[in-house]
PDB file of N, CA and C in Angstrom:
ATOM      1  N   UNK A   1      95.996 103.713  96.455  1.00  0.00           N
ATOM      2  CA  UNK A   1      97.079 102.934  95.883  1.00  0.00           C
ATOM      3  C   UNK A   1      96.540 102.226  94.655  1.00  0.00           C
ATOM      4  N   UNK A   2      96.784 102.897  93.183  1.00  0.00           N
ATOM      5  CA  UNK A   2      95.736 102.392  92.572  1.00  0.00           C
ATOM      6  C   UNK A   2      96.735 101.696  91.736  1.00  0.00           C
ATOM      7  N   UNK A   3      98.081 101.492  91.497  1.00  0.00           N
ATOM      8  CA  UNK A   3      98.711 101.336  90.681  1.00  0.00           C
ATOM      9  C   UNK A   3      98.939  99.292  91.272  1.00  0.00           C
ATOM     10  N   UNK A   4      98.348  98.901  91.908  1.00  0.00           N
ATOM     11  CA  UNK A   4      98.393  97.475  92.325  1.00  0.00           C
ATOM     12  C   UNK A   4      97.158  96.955  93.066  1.00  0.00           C
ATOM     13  N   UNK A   5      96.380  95.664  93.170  1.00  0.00           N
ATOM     14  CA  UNK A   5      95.768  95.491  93.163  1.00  0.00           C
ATOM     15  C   UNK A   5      95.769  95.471  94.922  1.00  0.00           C
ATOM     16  N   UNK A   6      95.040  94.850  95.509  1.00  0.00           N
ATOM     17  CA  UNK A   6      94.567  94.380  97.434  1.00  0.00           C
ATOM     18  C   UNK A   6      95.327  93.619  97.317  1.00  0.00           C
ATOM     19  N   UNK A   7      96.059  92.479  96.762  1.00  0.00           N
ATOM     20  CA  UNK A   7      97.044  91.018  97.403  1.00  0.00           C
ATOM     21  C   UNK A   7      98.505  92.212  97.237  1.00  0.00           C
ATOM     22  N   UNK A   8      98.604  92.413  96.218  1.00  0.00           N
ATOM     23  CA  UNK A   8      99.909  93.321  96.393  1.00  0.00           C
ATOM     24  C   UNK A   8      99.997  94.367  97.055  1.00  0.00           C
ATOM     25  N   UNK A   9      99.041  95.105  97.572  1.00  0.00           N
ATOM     26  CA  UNK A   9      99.072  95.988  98.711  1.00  0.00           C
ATOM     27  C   UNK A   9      99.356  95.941  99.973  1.00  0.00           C
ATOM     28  N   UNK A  10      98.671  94.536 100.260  1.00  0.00           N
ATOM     29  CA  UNK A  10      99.036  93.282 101.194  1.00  0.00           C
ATOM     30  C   UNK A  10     100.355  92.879 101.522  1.00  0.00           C
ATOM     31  N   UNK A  11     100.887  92.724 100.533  1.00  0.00           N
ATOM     32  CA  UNK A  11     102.451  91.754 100.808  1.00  0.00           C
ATOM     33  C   UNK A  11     103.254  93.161 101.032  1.00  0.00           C
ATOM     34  N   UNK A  12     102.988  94.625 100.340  1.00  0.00           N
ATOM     35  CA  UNK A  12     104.259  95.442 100.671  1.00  0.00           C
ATOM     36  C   UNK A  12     103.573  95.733 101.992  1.00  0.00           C
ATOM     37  N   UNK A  13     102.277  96.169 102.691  1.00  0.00           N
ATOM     38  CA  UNK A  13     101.760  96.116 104.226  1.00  0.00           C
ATOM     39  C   UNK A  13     102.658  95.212 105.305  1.00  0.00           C
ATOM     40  N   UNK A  14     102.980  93.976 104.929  1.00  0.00           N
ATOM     41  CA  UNK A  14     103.295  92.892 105.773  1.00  0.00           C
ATOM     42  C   UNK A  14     104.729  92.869 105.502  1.00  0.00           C
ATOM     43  N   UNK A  15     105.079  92.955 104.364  1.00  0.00           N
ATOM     44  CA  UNK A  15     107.090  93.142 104.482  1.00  0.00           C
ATOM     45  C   UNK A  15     107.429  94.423 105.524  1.00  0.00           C
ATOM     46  N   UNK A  16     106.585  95.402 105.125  1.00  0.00           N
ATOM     47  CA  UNK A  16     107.117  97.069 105.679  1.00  0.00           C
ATOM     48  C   UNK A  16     106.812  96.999 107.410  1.00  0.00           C
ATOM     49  N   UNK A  17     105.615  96.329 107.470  1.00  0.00           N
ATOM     50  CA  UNK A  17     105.348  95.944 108.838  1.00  0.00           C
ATOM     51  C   UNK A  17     106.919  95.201 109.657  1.00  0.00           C
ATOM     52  N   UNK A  18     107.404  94.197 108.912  1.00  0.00           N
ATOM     53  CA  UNK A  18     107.980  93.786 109.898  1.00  0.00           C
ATOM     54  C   UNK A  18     109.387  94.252 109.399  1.00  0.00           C
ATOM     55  N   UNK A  19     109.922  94.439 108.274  1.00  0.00           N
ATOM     56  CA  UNK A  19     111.289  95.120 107.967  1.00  0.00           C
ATOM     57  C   UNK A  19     111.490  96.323 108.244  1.00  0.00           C
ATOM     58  N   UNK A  20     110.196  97.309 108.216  1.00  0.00           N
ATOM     59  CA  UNK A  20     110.649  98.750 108.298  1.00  0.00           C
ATOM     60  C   UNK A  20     109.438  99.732 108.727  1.00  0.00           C
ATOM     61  N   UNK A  21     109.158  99.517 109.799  1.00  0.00           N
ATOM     62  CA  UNK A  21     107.853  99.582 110.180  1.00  0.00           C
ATOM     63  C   UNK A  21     107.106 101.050 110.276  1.00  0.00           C
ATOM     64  N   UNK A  22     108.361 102.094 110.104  1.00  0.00           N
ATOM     65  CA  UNK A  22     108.248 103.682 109.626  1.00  0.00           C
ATOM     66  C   UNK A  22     107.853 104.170 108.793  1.00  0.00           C
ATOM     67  N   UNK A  23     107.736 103.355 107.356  1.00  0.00           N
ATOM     68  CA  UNK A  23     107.709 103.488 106.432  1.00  0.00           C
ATOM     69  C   UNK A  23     106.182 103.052 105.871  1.00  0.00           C
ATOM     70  N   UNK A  24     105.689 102.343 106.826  1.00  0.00           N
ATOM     71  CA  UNK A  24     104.070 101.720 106.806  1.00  0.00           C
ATOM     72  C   UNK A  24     103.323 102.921 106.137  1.00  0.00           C
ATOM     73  N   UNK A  25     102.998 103.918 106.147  1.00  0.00           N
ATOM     74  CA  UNK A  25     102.396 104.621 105.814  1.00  0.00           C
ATOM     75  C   UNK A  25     102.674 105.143 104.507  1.00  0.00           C
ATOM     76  N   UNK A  26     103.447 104.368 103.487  1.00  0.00           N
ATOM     77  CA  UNK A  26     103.804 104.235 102.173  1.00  0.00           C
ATOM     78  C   UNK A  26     102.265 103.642 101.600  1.00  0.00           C
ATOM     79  N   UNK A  27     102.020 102.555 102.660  1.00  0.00           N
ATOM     80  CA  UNK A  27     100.907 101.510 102.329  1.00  0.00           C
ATOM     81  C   UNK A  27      99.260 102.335 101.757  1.00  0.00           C
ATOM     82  N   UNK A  28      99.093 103.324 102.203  1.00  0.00           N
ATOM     83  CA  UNK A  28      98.037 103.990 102.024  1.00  0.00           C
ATOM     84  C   UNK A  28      98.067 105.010 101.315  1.00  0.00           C
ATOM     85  N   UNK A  29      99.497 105.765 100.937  1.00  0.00           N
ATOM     86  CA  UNK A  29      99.926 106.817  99.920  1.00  0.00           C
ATOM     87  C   UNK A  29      99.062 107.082  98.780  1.00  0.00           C
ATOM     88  N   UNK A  30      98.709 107.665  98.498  1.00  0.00           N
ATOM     89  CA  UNK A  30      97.576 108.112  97.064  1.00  0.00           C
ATOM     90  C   UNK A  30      98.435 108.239  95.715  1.00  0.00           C
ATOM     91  N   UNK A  31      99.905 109.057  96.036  1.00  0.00           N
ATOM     92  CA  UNK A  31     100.528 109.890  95.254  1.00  0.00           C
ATOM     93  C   UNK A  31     101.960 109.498  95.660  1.00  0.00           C
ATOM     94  N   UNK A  32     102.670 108.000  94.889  1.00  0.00           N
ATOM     95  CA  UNK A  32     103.825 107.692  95.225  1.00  0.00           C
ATOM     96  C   UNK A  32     105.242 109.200  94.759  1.00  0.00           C
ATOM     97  N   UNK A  33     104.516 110.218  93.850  1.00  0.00           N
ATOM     98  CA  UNK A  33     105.385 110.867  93.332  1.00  0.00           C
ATOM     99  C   UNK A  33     105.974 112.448  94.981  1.00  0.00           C
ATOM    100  N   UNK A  34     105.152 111.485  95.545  1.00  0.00           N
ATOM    101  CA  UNK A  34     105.593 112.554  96.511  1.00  0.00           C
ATOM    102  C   UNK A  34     106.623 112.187  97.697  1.00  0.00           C
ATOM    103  N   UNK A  35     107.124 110.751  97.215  1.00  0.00           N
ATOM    104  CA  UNK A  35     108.302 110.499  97.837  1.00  0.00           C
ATOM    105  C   UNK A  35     109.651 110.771  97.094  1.00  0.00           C
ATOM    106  N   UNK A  36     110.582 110.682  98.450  1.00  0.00           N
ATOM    107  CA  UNK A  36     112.076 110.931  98.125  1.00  0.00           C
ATOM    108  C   UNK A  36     112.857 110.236  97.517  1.00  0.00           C
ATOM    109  N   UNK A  37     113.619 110.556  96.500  1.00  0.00           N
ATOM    110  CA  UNK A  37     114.239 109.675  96.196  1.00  0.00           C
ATOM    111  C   UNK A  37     115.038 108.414  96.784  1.00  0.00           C
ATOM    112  N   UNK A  38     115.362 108.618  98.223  1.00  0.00           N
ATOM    113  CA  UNK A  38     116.300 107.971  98.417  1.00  0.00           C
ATOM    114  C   UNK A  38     115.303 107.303  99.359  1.00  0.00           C
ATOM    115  N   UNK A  39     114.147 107.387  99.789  1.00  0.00           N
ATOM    116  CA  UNK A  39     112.663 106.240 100.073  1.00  0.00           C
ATOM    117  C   UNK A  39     112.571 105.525  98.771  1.00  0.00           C
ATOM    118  N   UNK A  40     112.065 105.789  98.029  1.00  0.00           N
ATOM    119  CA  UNK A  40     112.281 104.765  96.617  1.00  0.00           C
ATOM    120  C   UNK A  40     113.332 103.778  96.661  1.00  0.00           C
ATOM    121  N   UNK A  41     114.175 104.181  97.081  1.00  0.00           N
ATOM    122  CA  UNK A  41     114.989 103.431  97.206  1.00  0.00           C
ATOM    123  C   UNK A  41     115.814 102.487  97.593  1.00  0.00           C
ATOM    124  N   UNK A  42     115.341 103.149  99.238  1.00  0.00           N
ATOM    125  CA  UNK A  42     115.142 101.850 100.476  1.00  0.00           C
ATOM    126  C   UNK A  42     113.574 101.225 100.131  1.00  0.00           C
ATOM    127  N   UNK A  43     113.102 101.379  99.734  1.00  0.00           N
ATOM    128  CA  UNK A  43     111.616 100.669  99.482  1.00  0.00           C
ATOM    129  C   UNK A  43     112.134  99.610  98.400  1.00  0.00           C
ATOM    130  N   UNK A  44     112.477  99.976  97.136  1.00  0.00           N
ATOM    131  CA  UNK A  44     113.224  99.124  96.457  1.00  0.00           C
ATOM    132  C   UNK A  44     114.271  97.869  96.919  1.00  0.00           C
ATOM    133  N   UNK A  45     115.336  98.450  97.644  1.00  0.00           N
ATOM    134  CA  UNK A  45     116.354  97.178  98.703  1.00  0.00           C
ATOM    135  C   UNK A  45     115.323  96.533  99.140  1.00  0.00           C
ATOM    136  N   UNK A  46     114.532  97.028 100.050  1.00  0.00           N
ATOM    137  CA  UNK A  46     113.642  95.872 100.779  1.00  0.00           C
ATOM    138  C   UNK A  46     112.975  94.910  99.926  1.00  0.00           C
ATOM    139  N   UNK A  47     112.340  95.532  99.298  1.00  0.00           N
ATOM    140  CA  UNK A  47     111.817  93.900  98.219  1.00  0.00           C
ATOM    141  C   UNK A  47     112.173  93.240  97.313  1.00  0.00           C
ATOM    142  N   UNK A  48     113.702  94.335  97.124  1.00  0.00           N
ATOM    143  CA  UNK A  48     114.949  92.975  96.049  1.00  0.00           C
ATOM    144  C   UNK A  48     114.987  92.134  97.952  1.00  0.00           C
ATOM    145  N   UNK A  49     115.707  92.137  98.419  1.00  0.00           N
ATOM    146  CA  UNK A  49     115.964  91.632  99.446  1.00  0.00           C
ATOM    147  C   UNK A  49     115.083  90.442  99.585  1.00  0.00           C
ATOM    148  N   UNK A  50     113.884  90.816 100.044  1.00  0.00           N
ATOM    149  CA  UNK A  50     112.685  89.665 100.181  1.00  0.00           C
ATOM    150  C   UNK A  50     112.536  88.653  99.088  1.00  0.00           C
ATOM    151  N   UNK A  51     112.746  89.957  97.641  1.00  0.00           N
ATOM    152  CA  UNK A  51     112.631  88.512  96.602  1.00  0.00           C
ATOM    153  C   UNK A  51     113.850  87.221  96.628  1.00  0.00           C
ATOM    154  N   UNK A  52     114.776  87.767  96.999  1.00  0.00           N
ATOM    155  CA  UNK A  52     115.915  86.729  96.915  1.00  0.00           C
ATOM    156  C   UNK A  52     115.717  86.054  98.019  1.00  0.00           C
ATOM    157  N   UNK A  53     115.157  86.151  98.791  1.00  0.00           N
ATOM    158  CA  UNK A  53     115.041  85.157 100.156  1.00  0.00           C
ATOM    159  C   UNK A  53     113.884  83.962 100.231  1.00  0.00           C
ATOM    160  N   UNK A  54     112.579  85.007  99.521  1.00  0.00           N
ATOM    161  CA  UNK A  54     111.447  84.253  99.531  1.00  0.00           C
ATOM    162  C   UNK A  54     110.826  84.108  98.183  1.00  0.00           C
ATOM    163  N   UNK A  55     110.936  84.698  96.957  1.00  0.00           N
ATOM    164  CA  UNK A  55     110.591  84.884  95.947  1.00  0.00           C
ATOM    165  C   UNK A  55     110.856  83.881  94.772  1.00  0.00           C
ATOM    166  N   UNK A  56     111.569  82.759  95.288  1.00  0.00           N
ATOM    167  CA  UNK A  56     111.790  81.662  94.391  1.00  0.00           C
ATOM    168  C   UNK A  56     111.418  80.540  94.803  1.00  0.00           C
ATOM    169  N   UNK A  57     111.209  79.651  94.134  1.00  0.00           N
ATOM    170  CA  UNK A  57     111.519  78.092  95.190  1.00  0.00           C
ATOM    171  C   UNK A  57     112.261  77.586  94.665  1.00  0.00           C
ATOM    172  N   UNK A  58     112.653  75.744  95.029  1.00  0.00           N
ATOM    173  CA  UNK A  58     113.851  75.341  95.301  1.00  0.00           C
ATOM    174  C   UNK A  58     114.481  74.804  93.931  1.00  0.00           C
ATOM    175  N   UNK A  59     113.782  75.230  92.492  1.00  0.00           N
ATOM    176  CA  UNK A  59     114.681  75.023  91.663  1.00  0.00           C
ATOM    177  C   UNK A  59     115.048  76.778  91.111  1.00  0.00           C
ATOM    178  N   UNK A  60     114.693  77.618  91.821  1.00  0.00           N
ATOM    179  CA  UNK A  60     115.070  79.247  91.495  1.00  0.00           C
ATOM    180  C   UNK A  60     114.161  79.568  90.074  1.00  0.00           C
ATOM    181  N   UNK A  61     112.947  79.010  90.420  1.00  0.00           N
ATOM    182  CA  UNK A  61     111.772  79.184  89.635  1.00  0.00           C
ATOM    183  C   UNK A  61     110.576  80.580  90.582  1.00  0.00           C
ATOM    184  N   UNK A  62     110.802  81.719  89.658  1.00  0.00           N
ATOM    185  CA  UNK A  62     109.809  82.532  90.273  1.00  0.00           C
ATOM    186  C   UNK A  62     108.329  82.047  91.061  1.00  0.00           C
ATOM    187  N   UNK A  63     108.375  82.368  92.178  1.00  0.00           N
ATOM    188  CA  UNK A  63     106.729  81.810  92.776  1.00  0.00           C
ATOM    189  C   UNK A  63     106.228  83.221  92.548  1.00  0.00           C
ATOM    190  N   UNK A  64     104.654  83.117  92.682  1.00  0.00           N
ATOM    191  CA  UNK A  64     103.662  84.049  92.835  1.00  0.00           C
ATOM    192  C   UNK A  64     104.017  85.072  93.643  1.00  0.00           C
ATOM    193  N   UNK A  65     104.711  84.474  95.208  1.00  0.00           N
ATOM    194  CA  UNK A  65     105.247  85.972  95.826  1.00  0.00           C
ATOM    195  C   UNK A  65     106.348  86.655  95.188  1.00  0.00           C
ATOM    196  N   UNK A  66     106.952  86.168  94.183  1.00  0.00           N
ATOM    197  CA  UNK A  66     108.229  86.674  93.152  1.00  0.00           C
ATOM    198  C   UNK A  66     107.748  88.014  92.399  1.00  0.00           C
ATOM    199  N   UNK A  67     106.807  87.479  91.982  1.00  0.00           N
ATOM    200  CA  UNK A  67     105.640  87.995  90.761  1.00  0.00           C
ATOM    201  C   UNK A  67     105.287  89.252  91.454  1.00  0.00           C
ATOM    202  N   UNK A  68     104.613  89.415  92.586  1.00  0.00           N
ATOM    203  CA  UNK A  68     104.194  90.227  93.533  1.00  0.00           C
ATOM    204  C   UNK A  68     105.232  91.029  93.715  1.00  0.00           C
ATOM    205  N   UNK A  69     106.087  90.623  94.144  1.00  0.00           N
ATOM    206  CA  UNK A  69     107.420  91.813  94.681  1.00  0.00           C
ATOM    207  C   UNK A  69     107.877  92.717  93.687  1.00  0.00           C
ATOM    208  N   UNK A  70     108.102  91.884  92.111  1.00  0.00           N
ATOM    209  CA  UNK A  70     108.221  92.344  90.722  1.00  0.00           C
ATOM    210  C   UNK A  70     107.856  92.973  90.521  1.00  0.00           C
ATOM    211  N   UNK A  71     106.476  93.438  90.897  1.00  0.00           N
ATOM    212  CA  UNK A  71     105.481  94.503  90.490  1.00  0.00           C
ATOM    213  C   UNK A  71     105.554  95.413  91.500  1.00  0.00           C
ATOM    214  N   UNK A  72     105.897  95.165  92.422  1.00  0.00           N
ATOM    215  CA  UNK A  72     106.069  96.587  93.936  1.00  0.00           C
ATOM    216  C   UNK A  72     107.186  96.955  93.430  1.00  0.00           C
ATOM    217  N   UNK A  73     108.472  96.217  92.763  1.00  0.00           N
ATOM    218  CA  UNK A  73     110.000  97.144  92.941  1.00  0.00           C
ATOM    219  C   UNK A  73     110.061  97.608  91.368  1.00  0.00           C
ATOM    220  N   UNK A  74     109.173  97.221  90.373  1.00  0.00           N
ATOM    221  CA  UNK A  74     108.529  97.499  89.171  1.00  0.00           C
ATOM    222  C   UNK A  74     107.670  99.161  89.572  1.00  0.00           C
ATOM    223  N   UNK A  75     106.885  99.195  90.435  1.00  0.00           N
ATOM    224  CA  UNK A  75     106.262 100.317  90.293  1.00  0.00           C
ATOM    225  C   UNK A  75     107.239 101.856  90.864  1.00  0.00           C
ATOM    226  N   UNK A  76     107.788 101.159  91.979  1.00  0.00           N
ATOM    227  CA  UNK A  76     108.816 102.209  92.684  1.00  0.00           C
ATOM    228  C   UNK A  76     109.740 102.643  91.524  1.00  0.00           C
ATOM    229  N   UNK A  77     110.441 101.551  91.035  1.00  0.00           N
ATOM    230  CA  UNK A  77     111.240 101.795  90.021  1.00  0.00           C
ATOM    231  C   UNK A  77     111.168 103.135  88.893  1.00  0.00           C
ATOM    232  N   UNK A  78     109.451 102.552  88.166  1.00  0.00           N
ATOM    233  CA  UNK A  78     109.277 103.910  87.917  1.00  0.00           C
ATOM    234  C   UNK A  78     109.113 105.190  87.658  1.00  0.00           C
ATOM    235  N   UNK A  79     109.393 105.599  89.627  1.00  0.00           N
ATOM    236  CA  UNK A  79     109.132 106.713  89.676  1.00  0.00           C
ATOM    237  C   UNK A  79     110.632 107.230  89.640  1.00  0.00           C
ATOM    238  N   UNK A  80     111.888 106.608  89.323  1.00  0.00           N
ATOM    239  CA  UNK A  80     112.972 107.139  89.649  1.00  0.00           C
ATOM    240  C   UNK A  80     113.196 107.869  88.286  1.00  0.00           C
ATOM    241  N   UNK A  81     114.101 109.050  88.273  1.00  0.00           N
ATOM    242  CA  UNK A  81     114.096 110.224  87.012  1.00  0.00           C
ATOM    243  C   UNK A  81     115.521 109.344  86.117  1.00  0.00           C
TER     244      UNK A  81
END
Protein backbone atom coordinates (compact mmCIF):
# COMPACT_ATOMS: atom_id res chain seq x y z
CA UNK A 1 0.00 0.00 0.00
CA UNK A 2 2.39 2.48 -1.10
CA UNK A 3 0.21 5.26 -2.12
CA UNK A 4 -0.30 6.36 1.91
CA UNK A 5 1.74 6.33 4.62
CA UNK A 6 1.30 3.55 8.22
CA UNK A 7 -1.21 6.26 10.18
CA UNK A 8 -3.39 6.28 7.06
CA UNK A 9 -3.27 2.69 6.51
CA UNK A 10 -4.27 2.51 10.03
CA UNK A 11 -7.41 4.57 10.11
CA UNK A 12 -8.83 2.82 6.68
CA UNK A 13 -7.71 -0.85 8.82
CA UNK A 14 -9.88 0.37 11.81
CA UNK A 15 -12.96 2.10 9.89
CA UNK A 16 -13.17 -1.23 7.49
CA UNK A 17 -12.70 -3.31 10.62
CA UNK A 18 -15.66 -2.13 12.22
CA UNK A 19 -17.99 -0.72 9.21
CA UNK A 20 -17.29 -3.37 6.73
CA UNK A 21 -15.30 -5.97 7.88
CA UNK A 22 -15.23 -8.01 4.26
CA UNK A 23 -13.61 -5.64 2.75
CA UNK A 24 -10.45 -5.70 5.30
CA UNK A 25 -8.36 -7.16 2.91
CA UNK A 26 -8.42 -3.87 0.78
CA UNK A 27 -5.93 -2.99 3.76
CA UNK A 28 -3.00 -5.00 2.40
CA UNK A 29 -3.85 -4.73 -1.50
CA UNK A 30 -0.57 -3.98 -3.51
CA UNK A 31 -2.59 -3.02 -6.70
CA UNK A 32 -5.79 -0.84 -5.86
CA UNK A 33 -6.39 -1.02 -9.82
CA UNK A 34 -7.61 -4.39 -9.40
CA UNK A 35 -10.72 -3.44 -7.75
CA UNK A 36 -14.33 -3.01 -8.92
CA UNK A 37 -15.74 -0.27 -9.60
CA UNK A 38 -18.55 -0.37 -7.55
CA UNK A 39 -15.84 -1.41 -4.31
CA UNK A 40 -14.35 1.99 -5.01
CA UNK A 41 -17.17 3.03 -4.35
CA UNK A 42 -18.55 1.62 -1.30
CA UNK A 43 -14.98 2.24 -0.01
CA UNK A 44 -15.51 5.84 -0.94
CA UNK A 45 -19.34 6.13 1.03
CA UNK A 46 -17.61 4.74 3.94
CA UNK A 47 -15.12 7.44 4.51
CA UNK A 48 -17.34 10.38 3.18
CA UNK A 49 -19.56 8.93 5.88
CA UNK A 50 -16.87 8.81 8.70
CA UNK A 51 -15.63 12.18 7.59
CA UNK A 52 -18.91 13.85 8.30
CA UNK A 53 -19.33 12.20 11.59
CA UNK A 54 -15.81 12.36 12.89
CA UNK A 55 -13.71 14.43 10.59
CA UNK A 56 -14.47 17.89 11.91
CA UNK A 57 -14.71 19.44 15.22
CA UNK A 58 -17.09 21.63 16.82
CA UNK A 59 -16.60 24.74 14.79
CA UNK A 60 -16.66 22.34 11.30
CA UNK A 61 -12.93 22.97 11.16
CA UNK A 62 -11.12 19.93 9.42
CA UNK A 63 -9.17 17.77 12.21
CA UNK A 64 -6.19 15.60 11.30
CA UNK A 65 -8.61 12.56 11.07
CA UNK A 66 -10.41 14.83 8.23
CA UNK A 67 -7.07 15.17 6.52
CA UNK A 68 -6.57 11.37 6.73
CA UNK A 69 -9.89 10.31 5.29
CA UNK A 70 -9.21 13.12 2.42
CA UNK A 71 -6.45 11.29 1.33
CA UNK A 72 -8.09 7.57 1.50
CA UNK A 73 -11.37 8.91 -0.54
CA UNK A 74 -8.65 11.15 -2.56
CA UNK A 75 -6.76 8.01 -3.53
CA UNK A 76 -9.88 5.67 -4.33
CA UNK A 77 -11.23 8.50 -6.15
CA UNK A 78 -8.53 8.28 -8.48
CA UNK A 79 -8.85 5.19 -9.63
CA UNK A 80 -12.40 5.88 -10.99
CA UNK A 81 -12.34 6.20 -15.19
Amino acid sequence: MSKFNSDVQGVLQRILKEKQPELLWIVNCRDFSILEIETIHELRDILADELIEKGFDEQDNINDFGRDLEKLIDVFGDLLP
